[in-house]
Protein backbone atom coordinates (compact mmCIF):
# COMPACT_ATOMS: atom_id res chain seq x y z
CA UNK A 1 3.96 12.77 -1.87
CA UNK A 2 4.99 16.22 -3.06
CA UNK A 3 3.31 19.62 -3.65
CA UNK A 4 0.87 18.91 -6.55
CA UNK A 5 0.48 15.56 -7.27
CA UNK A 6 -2.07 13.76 -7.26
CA UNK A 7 -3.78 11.04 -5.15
CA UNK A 8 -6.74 10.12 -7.12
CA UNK A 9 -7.18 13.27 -9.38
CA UNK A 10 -7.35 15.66 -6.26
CA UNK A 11 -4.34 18.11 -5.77
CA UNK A 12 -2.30 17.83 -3.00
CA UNK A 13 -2.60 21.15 -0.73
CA UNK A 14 0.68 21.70 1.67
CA UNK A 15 0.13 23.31 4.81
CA UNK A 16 2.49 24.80 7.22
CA UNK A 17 1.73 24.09 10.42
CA UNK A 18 4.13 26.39 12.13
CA UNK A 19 3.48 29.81 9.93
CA UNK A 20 6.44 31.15 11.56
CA UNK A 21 8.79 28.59 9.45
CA UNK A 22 8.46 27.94 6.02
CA UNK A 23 10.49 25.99 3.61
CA UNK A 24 13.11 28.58 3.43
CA UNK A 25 14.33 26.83 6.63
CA UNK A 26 16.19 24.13 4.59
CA UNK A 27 18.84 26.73 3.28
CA UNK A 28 20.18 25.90 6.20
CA UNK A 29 22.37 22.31 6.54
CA UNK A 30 21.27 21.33 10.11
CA UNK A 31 20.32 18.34 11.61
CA UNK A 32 18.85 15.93 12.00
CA UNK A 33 15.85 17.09 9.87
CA UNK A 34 12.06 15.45 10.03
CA UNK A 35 9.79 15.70 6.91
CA UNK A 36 6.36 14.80 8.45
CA UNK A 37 3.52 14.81 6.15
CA UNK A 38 0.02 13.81 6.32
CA UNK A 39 -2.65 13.01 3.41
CA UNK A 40 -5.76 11.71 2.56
CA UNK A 41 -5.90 9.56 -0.06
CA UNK A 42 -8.64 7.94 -2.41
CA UNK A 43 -9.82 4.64 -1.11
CA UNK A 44 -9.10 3.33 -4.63
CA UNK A 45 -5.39 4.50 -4.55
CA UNK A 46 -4.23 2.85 -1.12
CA UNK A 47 -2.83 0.14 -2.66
CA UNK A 48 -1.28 2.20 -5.27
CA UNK A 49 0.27 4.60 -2.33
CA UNK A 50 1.39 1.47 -0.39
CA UNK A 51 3.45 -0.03 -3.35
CA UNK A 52 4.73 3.74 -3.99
CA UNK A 53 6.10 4.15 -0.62
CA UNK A 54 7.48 0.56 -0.53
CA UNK A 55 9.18 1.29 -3.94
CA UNK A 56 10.50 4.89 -2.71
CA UNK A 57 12.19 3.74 0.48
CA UNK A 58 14.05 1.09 -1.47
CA UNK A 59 15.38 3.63 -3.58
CA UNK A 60 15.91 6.04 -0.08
CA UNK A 61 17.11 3.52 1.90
CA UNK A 62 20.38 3.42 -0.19
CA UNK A 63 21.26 7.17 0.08
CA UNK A 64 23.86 8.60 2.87
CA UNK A 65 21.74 10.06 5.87
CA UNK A 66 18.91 8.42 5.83
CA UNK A 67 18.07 7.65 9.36
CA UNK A 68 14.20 6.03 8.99
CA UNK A 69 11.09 6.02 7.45
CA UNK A 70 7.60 5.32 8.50
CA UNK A 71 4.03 5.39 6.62
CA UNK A 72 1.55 5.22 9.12
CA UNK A 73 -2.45 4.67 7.93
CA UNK A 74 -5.10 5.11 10.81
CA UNK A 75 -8.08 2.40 11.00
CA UNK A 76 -11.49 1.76 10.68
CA UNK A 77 -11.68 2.21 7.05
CA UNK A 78 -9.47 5.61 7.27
CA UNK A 79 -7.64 6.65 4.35
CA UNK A 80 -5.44 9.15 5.99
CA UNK A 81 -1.75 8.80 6.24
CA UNK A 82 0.99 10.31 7.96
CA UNK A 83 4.58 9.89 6.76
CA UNK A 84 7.63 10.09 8.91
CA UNK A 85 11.21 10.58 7.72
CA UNK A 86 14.06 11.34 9.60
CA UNK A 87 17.31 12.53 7.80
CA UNK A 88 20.66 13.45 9.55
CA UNK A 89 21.07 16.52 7.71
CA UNK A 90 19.17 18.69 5.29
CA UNK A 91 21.71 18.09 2.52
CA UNK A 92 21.01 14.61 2.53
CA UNK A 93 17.12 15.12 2.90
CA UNK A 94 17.61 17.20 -0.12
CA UNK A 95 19.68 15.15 -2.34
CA UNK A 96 17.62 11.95 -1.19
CA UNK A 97 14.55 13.48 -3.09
CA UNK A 98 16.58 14.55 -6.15
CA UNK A 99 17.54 11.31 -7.35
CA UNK A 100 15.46 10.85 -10.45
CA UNK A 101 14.42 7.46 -9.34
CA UNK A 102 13.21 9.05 -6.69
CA UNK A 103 11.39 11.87 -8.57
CA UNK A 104 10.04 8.78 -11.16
CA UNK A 105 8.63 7.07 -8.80
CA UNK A 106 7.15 10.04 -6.76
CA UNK A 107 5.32 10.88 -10.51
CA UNK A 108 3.69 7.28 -10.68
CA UNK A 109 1.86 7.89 -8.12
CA UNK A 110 -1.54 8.53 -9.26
């Protein structure tokens, strides 16, 4: 999911965890980059989410750098998620999530 979409009419909110990095830090083509995210979604949506991601990594899968990518859901009835992705570089983290089937599919998600 990206900043300001939604998952079940709520906004997304992004959070830095480390306040002494911010996204600035992917001016910089290091590696291997991890984009670790995790979000709360509405009960009604999980399904929705799971086919997103499914779809998403198809489409990722296929791009130069990609190293993995995980969607993790905890239990009991939880709706929170935590993605993992691991790129080799952030040039290919970046062009991975310009691809406008990428960005298509990213917008479906509702």
């Amino acid at each position: 999911m990206a900043a300001g979409e939604s998952t079940g009419g709520e906004k997304v909110k992004i959070v830095n965890l480390d306040d002494r990095v911010t996204l600035q830090q992917f001016e910089h083509n290091t590696g291997p980059v991890v984009l670790m995210s995790a979000f709360l979604v509405a009960p009604d949506q999980i399904d929705n989410v799971l086919d997103g991601f499914r779809k998403q990594f198809a489409i990722m899968r296929k791009r130069a750098g990609l190293i993995s990518a995980q969607l993790h859901c905890c239990v009991a009835g939880s709706s929170l998620f935590m993605n993992y992705i691991v790129w080799e570089w952030v040039d290919d983290f970046k062009r991975g999530y310009e691809l406008p089937e990428v960005l298509a599919q990213l917008g479906s998600i509702r």
